[in-house]
C-alpha atoms as a PDB file:
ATOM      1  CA  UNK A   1     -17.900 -11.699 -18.719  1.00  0.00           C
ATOM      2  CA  UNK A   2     -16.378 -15.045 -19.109  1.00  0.00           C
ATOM      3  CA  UNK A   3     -15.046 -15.888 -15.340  1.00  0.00           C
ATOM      4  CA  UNK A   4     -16.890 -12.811 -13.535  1.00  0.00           C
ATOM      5  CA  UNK A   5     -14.185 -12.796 -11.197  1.00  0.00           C
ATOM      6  CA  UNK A   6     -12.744  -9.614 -10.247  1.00  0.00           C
ATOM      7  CA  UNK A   7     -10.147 -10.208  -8.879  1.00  0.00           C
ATOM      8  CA  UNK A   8      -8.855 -10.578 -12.645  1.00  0.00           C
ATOM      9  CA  UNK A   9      -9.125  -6.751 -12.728  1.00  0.00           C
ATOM     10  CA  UNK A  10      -5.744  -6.657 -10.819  1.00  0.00           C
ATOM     11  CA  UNK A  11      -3.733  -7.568 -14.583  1.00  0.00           C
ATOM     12  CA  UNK A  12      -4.905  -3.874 -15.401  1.00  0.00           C
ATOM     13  CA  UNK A  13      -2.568  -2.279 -13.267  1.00  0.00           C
ATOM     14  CA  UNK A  14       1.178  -2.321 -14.346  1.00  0.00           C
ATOM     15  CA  UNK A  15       4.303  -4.091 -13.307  1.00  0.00           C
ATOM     16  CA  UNK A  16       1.971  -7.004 -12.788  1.00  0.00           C
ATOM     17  CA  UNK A  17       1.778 -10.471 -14.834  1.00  0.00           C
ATOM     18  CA  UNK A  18       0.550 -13.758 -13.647  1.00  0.00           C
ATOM     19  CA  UNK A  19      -2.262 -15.900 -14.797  1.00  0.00           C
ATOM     20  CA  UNK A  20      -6.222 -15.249 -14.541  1.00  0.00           C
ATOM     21  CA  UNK A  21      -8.478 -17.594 -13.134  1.00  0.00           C
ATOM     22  CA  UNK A  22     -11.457 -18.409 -15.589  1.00  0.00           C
ATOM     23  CA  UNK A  23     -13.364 -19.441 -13.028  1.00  0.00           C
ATOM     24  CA  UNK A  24     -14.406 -18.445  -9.222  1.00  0.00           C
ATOM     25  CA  UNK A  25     -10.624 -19.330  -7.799  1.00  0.00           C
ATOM     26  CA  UNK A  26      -7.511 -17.220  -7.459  1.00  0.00           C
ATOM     27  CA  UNK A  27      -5.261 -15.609 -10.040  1.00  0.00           C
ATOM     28  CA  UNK A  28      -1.975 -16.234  -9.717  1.00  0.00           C
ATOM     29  CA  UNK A  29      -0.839 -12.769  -9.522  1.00  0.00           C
ATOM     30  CA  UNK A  30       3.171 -11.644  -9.863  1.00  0.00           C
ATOM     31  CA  UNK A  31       3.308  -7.971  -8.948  1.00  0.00           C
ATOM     32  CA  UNK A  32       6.517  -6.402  -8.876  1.00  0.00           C
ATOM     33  CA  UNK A  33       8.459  -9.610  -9.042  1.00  0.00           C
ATOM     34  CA  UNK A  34       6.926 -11.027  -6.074  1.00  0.00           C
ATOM     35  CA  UNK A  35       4.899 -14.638  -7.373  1.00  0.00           C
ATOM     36  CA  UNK A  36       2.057 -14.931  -4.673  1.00  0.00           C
ATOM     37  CA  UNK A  37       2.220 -12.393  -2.410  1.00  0.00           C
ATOM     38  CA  UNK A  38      -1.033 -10.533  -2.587  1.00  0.00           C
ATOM     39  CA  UNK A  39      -2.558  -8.828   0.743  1.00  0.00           C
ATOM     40  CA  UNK A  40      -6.590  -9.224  -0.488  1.00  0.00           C
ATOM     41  CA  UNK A  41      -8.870  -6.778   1.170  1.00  0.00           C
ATOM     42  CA  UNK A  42     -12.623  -6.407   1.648  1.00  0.00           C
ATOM     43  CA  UNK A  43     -13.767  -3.052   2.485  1.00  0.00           C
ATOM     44  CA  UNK A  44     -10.355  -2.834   4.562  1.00  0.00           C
ATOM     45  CA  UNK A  45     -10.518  -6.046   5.977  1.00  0.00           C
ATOM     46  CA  UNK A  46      -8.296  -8.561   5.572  1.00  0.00           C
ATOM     47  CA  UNK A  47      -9.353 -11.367   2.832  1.00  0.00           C
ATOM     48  CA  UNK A  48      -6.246 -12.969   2.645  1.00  0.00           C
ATOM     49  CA  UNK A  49      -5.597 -17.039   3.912  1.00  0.00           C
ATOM     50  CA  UNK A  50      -3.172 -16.755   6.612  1.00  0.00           C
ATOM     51  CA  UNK A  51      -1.912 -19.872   6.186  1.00  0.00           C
ATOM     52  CA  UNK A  52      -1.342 -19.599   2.554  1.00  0.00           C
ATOM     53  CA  UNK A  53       0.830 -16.741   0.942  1.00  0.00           C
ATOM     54  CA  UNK A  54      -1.164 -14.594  -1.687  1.00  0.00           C
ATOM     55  CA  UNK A  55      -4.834 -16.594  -1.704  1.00  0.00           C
ATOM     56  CA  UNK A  56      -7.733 -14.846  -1.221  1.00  0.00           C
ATOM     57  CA  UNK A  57      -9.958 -15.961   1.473  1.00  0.00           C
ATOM     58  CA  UNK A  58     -13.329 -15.052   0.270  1.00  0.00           C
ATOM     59  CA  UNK A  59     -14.623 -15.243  -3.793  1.00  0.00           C
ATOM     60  CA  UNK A  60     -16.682 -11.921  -3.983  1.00  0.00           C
ATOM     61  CA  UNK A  61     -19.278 -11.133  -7.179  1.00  0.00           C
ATOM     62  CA  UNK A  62     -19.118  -8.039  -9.285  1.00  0.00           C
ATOM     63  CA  UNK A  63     -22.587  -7.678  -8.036  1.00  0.00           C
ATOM     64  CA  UNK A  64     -21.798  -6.440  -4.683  1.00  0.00           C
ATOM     65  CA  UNK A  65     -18.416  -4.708  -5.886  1.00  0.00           C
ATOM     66  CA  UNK A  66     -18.588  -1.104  -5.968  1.00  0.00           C
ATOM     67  CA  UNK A  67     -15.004  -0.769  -7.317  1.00  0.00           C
ATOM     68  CA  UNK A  68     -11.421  -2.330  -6.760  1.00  0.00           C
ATOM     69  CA  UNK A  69      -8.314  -0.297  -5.287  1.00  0.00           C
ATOM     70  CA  UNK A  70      -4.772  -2.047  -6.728  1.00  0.00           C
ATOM     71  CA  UNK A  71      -1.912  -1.108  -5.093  1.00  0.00           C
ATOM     72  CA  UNK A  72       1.689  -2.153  -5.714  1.00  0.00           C
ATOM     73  CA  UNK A  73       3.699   0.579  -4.463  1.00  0.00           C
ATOM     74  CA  UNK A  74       3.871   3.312  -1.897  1.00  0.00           C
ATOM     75  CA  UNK A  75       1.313   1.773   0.207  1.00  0.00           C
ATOM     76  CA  UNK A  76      -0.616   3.780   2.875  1.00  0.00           C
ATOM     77  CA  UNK A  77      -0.131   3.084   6.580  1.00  0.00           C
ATOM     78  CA  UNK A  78      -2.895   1.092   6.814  1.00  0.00           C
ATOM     79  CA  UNK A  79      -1.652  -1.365   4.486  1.00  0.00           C
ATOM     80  CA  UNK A  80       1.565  -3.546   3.943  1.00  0.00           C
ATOM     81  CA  UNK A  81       1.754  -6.989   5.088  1.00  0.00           C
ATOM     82  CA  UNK A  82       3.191  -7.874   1.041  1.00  0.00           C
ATOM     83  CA  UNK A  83       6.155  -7.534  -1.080  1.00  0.00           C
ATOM     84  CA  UNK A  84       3.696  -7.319  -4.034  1.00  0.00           C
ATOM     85  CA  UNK A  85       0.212  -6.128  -4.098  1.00  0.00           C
ATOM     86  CA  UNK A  86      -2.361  -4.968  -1.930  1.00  0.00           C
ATOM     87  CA  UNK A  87      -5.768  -5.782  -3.558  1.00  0.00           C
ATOM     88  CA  UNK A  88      -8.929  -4.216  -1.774  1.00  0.00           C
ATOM     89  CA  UNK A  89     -12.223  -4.556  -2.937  1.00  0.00           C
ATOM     90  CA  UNK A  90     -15.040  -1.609  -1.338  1.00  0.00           C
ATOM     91  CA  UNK A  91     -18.502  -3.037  -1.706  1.00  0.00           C
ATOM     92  CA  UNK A  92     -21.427  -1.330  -2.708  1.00  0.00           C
ATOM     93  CA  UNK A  93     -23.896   0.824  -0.471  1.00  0.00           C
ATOM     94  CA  UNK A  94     -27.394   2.826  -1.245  1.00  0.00           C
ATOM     95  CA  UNK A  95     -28.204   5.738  -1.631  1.00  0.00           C
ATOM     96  CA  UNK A  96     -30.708   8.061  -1.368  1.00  0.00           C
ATOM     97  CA  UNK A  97     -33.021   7.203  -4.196  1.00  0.00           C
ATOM     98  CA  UNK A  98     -33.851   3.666  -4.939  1.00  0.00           C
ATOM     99  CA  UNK A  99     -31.577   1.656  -7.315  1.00  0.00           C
ATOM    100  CA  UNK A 100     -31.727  -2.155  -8.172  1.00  0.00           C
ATOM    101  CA  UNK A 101     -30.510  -4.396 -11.241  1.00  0.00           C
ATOM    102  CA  UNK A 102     -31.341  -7.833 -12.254  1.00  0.00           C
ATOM    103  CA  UNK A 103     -29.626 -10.020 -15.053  1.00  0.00           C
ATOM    104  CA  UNK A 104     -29.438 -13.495 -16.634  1.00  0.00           C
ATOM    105  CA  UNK A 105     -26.858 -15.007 -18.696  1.00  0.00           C
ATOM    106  CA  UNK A 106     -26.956 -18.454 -20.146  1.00  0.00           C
ATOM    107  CA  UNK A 107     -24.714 -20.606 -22.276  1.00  0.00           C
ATOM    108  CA  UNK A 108     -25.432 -24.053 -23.955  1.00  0.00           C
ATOM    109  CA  UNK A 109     -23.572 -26.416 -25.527  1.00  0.00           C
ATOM    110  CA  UNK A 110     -23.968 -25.441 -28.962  1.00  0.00           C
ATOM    111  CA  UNK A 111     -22.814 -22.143 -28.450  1.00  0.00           C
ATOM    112  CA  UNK A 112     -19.371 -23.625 -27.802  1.00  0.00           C
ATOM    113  CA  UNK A 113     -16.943 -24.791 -29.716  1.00  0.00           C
ATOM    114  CA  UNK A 114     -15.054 -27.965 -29.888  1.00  0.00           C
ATOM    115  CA  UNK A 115     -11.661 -27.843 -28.166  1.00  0.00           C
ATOM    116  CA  UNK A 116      -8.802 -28.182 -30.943  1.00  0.00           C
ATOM    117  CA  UNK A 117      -6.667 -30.329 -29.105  1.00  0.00           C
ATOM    118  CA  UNK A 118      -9.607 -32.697 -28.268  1.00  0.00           C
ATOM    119  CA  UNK A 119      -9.455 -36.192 -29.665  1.00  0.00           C
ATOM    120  CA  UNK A 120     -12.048 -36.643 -32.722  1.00  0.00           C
ATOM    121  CA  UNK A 121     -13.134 -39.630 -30.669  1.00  0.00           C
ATOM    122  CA  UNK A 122     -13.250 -37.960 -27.305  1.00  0.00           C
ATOM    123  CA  UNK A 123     -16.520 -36.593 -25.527  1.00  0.00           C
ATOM    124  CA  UNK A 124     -16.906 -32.767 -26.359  1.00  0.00           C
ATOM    125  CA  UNK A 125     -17.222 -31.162 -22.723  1.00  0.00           C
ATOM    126  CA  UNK A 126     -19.936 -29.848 -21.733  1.00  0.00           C
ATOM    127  CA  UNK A 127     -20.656 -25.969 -21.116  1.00  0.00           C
ATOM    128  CA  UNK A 128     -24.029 -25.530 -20.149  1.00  0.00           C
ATOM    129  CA  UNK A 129     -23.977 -22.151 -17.783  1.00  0.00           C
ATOM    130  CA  UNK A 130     -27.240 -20.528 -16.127  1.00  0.00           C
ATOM    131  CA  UNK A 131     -26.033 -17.076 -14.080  1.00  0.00           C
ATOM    132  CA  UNK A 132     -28.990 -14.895 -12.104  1.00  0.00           C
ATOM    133  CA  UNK A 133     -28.409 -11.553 -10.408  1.00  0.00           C
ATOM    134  CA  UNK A 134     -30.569  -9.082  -8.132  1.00  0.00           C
ATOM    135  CA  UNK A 135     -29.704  -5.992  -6.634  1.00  0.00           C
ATOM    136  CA  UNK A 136     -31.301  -3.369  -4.586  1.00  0.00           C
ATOM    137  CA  UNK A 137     -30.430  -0.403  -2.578  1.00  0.00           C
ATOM    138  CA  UNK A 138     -32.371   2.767  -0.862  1.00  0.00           C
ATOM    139  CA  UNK A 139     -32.945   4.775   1.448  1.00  0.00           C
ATOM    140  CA  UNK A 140     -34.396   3.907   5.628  1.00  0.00           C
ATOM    141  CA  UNK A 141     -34.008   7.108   6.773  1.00  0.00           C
ATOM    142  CA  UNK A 142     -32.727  10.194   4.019  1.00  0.00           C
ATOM    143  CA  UNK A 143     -29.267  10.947   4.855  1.00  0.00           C
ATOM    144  CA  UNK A 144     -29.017   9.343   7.453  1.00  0.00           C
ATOM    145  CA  UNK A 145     -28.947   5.800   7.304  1.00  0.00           C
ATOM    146  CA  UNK A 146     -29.062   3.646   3.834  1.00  0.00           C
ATOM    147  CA  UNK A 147     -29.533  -0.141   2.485  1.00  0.00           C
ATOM    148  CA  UNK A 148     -28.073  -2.428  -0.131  1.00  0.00           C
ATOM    149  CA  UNK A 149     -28.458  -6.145  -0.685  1.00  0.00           C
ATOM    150  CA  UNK A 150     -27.184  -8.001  -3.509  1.00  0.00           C
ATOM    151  CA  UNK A 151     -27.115 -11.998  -4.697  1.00  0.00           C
ATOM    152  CA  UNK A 152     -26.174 -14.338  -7.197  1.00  0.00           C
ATOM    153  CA  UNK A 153     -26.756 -17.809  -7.879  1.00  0.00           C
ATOM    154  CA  UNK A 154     -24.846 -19.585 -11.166  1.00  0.00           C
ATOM    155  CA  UNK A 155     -25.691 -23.603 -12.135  1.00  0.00           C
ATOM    156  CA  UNK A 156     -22.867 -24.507 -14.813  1.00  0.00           C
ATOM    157  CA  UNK A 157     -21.507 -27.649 -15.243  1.00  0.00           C
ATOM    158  CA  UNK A 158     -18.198 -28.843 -14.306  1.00  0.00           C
ATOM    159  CA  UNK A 159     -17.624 -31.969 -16.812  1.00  0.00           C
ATOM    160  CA  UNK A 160     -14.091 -32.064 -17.600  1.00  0.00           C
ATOM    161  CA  UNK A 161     -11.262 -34.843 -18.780  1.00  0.00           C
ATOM    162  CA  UNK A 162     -11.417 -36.090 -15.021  1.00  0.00           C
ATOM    163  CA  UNK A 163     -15.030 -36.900 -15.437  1.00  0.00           C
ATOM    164  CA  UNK A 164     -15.046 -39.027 -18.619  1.00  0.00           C
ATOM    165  CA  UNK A 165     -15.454 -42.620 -17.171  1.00  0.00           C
ATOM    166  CA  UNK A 166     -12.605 -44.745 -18.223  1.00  0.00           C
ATOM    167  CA  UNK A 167     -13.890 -48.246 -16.622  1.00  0.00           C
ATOM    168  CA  UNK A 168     -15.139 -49.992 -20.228  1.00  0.00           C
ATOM    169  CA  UNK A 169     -18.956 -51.281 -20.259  1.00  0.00           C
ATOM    170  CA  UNK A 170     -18.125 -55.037 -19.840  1.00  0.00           C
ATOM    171  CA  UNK A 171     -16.112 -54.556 -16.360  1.00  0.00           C
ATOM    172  CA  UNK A 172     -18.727 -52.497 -14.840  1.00  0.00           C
ATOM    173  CA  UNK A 173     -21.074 -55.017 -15.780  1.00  0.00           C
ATOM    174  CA  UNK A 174     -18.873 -57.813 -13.863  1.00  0.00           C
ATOM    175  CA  UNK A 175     -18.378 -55.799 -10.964  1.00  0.00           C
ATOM    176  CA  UNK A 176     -21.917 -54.726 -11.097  1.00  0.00           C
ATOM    177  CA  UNK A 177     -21.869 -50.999 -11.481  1.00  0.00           C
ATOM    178  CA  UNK A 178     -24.056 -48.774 -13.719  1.00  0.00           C
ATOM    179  CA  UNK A 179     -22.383 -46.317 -15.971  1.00  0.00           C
ATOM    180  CA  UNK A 180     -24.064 -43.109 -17.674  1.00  0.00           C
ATOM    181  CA  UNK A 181     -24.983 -43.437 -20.829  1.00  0.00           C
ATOM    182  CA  UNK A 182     -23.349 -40.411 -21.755  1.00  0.00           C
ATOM    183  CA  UNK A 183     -20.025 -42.075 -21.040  1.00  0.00           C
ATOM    184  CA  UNK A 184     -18.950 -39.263 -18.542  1.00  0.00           C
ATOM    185  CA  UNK A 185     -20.045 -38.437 -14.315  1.00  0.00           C
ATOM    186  CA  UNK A 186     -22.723 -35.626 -14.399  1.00  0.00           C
ATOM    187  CA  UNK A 187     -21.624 -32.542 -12.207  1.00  0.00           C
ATOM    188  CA  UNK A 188     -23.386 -29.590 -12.354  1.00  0.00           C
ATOM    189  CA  UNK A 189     -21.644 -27.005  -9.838  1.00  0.00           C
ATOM    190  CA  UNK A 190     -24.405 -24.480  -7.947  1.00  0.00           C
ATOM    191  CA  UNK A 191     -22.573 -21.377  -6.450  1.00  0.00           C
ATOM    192  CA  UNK A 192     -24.184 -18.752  -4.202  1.00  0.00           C
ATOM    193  CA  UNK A 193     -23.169 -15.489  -3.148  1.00  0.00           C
ATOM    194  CA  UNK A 194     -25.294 -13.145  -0.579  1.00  0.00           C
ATOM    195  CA  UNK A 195     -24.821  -9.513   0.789  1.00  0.00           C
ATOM    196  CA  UNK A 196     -25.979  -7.026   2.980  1.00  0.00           C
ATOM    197  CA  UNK A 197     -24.713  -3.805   3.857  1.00  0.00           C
ATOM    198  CA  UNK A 198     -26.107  -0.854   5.962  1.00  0.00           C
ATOM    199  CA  UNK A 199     -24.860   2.126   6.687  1.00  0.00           C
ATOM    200  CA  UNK A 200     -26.057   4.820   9.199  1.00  0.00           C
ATOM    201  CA  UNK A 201     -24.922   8.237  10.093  1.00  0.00           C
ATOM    202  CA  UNK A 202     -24.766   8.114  13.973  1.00  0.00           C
ATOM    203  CA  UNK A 203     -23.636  12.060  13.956  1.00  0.00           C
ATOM    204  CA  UNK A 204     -22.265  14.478  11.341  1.00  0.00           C
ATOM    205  CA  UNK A 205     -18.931  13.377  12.003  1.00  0.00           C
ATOM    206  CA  UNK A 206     -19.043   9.097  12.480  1.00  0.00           C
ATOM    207  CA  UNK A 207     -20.252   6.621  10.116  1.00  0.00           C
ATOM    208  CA  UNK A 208     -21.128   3.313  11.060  1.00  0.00           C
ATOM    209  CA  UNK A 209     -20.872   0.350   8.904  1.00  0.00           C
ATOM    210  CA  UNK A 210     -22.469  -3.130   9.447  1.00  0.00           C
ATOM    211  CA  UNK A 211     -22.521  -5.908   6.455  1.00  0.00           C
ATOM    212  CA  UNK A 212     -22.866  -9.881   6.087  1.00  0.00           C
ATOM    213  CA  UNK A 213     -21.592 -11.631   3.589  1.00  0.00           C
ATOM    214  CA  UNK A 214     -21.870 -15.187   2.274  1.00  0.00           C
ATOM    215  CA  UNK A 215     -20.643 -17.132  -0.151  1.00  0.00           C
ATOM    216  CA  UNK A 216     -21.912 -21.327  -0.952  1.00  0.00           C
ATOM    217  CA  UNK A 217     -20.196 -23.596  -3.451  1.00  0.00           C
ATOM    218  CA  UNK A 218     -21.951 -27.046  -3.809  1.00  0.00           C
ATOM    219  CA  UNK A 219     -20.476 -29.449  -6.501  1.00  0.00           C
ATOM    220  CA  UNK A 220     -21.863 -32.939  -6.623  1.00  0.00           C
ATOM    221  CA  UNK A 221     -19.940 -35.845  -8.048  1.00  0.00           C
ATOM    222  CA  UNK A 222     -16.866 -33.902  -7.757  1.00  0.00           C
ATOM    223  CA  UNK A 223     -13.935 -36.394  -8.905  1.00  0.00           C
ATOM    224  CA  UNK A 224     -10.044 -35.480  -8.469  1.00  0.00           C
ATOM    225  CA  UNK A 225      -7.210 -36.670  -9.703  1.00  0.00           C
ATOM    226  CA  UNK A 226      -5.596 -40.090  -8.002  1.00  0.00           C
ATOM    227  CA  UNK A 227      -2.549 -41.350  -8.185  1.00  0.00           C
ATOM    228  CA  UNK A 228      -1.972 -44.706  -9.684  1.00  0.00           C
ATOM    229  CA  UNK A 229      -5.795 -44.602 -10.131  1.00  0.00           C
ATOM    230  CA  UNK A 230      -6.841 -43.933 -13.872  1.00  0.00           C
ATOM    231  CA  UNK A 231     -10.355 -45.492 -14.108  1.00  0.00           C
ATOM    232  CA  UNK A 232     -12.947 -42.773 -13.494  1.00  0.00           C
ATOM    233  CA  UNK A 233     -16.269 -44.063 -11.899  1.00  0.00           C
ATOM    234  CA  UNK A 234     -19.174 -42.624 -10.990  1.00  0.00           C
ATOM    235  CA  UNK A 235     -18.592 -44.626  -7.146  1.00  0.00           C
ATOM    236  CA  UNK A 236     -15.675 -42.700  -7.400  1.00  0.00           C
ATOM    237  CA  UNK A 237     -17.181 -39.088  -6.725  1.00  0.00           C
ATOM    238  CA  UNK A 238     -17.809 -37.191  -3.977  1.00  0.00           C
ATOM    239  CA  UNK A 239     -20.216 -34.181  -3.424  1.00  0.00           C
ATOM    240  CA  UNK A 240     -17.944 -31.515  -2.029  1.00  0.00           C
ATOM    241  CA  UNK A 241     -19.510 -28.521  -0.407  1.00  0.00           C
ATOM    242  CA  UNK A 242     -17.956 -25.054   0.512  1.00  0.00           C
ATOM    243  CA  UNK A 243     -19.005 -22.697   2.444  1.00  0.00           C
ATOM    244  CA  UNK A 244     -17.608 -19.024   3.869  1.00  0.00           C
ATOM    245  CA  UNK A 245     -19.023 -16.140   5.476  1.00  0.00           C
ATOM    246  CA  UNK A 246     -17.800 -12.594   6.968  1.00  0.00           C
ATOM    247  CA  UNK A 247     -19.256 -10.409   9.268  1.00  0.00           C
ATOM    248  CA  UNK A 248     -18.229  -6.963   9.517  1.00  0.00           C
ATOM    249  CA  UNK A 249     -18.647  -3.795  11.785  1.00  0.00           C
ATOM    250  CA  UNK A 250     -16.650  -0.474  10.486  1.00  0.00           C
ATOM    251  CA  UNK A 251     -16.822   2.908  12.386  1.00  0.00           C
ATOM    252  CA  UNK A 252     -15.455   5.932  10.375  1.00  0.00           C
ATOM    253  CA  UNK A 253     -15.100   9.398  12.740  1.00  0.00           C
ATOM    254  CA  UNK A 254     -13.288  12.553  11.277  1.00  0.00           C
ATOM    255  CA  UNK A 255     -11.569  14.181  13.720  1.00  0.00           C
ATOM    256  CA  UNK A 256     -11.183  17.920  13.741  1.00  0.00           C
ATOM    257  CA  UNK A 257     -10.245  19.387   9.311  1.00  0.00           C
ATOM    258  CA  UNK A 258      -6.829  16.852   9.683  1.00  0.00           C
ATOM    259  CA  UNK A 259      -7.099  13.511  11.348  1.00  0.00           C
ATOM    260  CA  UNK A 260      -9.495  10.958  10.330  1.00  0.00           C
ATOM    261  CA  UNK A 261     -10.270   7.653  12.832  1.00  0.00           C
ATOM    262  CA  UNK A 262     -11.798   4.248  11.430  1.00  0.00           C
ATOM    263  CA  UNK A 263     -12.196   1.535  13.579  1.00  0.00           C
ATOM    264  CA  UNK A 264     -12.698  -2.386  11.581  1.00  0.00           C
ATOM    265  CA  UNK A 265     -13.746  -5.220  13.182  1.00  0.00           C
ATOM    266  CA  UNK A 266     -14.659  -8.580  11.377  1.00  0.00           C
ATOM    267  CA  UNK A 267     -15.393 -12.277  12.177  1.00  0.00           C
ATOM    268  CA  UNK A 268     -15.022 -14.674   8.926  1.00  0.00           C
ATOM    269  CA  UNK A 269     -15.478 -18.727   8.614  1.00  0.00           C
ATOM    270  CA  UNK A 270     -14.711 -21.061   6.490  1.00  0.00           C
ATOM    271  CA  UNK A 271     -16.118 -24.920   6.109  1.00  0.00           C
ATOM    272  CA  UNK A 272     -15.398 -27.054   3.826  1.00  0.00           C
ATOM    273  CA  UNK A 273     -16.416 -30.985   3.721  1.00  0.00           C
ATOM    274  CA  UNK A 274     -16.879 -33.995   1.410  1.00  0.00           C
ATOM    275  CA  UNK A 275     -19.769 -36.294   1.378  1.00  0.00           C
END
């Protein structure tokens, strides 16, 4: 409920520690004494960075999640690529009969409390939090080919010790620069995450799989840390956008009572940029 990140579901399974992520990020997950080296999966795919050992490639939302497969030892065939874990995450698909969901959570600034190690004097952070989800699945043709689409859009703010401006009134006033009157850079972050999935029985024996998924982070006034820089300024901040999508096509044929074919194919992005 806190992070809605399931990828935090993997510190269920045993033999493996680490850290959570409270947020939409990666845990840092140790499984079976391996630090970082997690093979993430989407539906079979591979959701793992290349170019980075054990990071995910693409957040996913527990709306489109159908449930999570943790592996850590005695992997199948298919898998491998890790000393640790393989992570794979099947998404969901309709059904049948019509199903859909829709929730809201909120959380204001009240409703938190103040940090303990927090300076009396320093600004409380704020906490503000605004989470929508939809969900709907059904039938296009009865058992034979089925729908689901799923999204989720959160607005929470991202006002931590970074963004408490430093630079006191009477120097911004000399070098002519306005500061908030709150005394800290306003960042609200917007996240998005969109899915569609259909599946469609081609014959008795094949199953054919096509989905799209996208996921949109947008944080204005985003400020890092700099080194040898310690005044914070709203001049300072940059709006930082990022963006990642996957397209996949997945083609499961049993063959004969013993063997069983599936064929994966995917195409995923990534973009990232700073304004």
């Amino acid at each position: 409920l806190p992070s809605r990140n399931p990828y935090n579901l993997a510190f269920l399974q045993a033999n493996v520690t680490g850290y959570e992520n409270n947020e939409l990020g990666v845990p840092r997950i140790n499984a079976n004494g391996s630090q970082m080296r997690t093979n993430f999966q989407l539906d079979g795919n591979t959701n793992t960075e290349k170019d980075r050992a054990g990071l995910r490639l693409l957040p996913i939302s527990e709306v489109l999640v159908r449930e999570v497969k943790v592996v850590t030892n005695g992997f199948a065939p298919e898998f491998g690529q890790t000393t640790g874990m393989v992570y794979n995450a099947i998404t969901q698909s309709g059904t049948n009969d019509f199903h859909g969901s829709a929730s809201y959570r909120f959380k204001r600034n009240p409703m938190s409390s103040r940090p303990f190690f927090l300076s009396a004097t320093a600004l409380k952070p704020d906490t503000e939090a605004d989470d929508a989800t939809v969900t709907l699945g059904g039938p296009i043709a009865r058992d034979r080919a089925h729908f689901f689409g799923a999204h989720e859009f959160i607005n929470r703010s991202l006002v931590t010790g970074n963004q408490v401006i430093a630079v006191a009134p009477a120097d911004a006033a000399s070098l002519g620069i306005a500061l908030p009157a709150s005394g800290v850079i306003p960042a609200h972050q917007k996240v998005n995450f969109s899915f569609g999935k259909i599946d469609y029985e081609v014959r008795p024996n094949t199953l054919v799989t096509g989905r799209y998924f996208l996921f949109k982070n947008f944080s204005p006034d985003n400020v890092g840390n700099s080194a040898g820089v310690p005044k914070i300024t709203p001049d300072r901040a940059t709006d930082f956008t990022d963006r990642m999508d996957s397209a996949a096509l997945q083609a499961a044929t049993t063959i004969g009572a013993n063997a069983l074919n599936e064929l994966r194919l995917q195409f995923a992005r990534r973009h990232q940029f700073r304004t």
